[in-house]
Protein backbone atom coordinates (compact mmCIF):
# COMPACT_ATOMS: atom_id res chain seq x y z
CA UNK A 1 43.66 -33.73 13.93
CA UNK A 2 41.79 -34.05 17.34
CA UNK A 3 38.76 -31.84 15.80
CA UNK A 4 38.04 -34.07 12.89
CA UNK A 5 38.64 -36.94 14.87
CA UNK A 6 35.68 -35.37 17.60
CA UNK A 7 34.01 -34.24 14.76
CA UNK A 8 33.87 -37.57 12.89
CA UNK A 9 33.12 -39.45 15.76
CA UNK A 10 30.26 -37.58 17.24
CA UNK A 11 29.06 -37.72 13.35
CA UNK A 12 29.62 -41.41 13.63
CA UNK A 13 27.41 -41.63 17.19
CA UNK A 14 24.38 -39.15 15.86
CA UNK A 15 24.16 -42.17 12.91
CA UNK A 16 24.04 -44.99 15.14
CA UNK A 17 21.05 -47.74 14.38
CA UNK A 18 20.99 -47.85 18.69
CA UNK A 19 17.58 -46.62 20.21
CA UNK A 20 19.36 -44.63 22.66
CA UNK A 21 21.50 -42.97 20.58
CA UNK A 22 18.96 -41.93 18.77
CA UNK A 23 17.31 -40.70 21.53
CA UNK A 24 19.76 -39.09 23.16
CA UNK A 25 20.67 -36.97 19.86
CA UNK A 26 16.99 -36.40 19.30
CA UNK A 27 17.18 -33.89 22.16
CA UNK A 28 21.14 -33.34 21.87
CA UNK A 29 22.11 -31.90 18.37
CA UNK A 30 25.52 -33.43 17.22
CA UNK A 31 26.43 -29.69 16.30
CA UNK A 32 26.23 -28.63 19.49
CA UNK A 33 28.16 -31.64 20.90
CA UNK A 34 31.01 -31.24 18.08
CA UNK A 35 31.58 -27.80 19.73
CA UNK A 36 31.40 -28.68 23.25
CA UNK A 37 33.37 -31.86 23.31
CA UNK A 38 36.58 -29.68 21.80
CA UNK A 39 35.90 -26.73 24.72
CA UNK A 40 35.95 -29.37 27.26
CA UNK A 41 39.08 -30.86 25.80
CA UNK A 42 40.94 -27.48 26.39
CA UNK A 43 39.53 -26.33 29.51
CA UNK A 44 40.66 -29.86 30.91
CA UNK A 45 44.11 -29.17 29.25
CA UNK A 46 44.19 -31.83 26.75
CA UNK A 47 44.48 -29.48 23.74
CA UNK A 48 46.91 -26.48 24.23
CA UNK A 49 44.80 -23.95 22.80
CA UNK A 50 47.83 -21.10 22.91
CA UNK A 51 49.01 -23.28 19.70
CA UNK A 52 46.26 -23.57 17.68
CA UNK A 53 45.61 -21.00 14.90
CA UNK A 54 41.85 -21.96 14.60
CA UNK A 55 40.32 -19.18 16.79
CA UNK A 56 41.94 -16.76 14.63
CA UNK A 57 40.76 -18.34 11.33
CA UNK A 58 36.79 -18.37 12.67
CA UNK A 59 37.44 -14.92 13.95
CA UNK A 60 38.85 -13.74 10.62
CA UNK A 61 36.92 -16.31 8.25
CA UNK A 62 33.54 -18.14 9.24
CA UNK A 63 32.46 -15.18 11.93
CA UNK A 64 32.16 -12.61 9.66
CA UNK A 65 30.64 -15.30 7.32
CA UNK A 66 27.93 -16.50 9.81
CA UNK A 67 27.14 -12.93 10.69
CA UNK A 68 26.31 -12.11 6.93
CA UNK A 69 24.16 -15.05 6.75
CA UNK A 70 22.32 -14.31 10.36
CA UNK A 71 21.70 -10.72 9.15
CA UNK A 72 19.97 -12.11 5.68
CA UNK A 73 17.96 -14.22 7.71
CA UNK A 74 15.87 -11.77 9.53
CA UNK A 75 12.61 -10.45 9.53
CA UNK A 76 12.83 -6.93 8.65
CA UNK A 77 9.38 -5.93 8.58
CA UNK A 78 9.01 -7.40 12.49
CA UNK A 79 11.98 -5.79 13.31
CA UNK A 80 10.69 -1.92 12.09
CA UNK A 81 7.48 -2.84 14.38
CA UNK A 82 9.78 -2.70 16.99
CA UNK A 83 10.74 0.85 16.90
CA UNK A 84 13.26 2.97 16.08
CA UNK A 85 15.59 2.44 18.86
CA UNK A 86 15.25 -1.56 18.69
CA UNK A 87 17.10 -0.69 15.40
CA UNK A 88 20.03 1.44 16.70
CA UNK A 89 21.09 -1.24 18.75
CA UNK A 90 20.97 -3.48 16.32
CA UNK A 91 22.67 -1.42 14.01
CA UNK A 92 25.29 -0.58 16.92
């Protein structure tokens, strides 16, 4: 409910015809806004975050997912230049 309704507005905002929108998200990505605007709704205690089940659905679904995808996307021969142990700890 109140994430689509951030999410959709902050969607709504980054397509805005206004010269200072525009400017503002030129230097402000709208992603990074549709996940701050919910964390500063429950730190301020608007949403009850003991209630909600969607930290446990991105720590079971979409991280795993995202990690998967940010492992395909990386430069493999740069990362053997870097040495042996460079690659334990990513491995780790």
């Amino acid at each position: 409910g109140i994430l689509t309704l951030c999410a959709a507005f902050v969607v709504q905002l980054s397509n805005s015809p206004r010269p200072a929108l525009q400017k503002f998200f030129k230097f402000i990505p709208s992603v990074l806004l549709v996940y701050l605007i919910p964390a500063l709704l429950v730190n301020i205690g608007f949403i009850d975050a003991s209630q909600s089940r969607v930290y446990e659905f991105n720590v079971e679904n979409l991280l795993p997912a995202t990690l998967i995808l940010l492992t395909l996307s990386l430069n493999l021969p740069a990362l053997a230049k870097l040495g042996p142990k460079c690659i334990l700890v990513f491995l780790a």
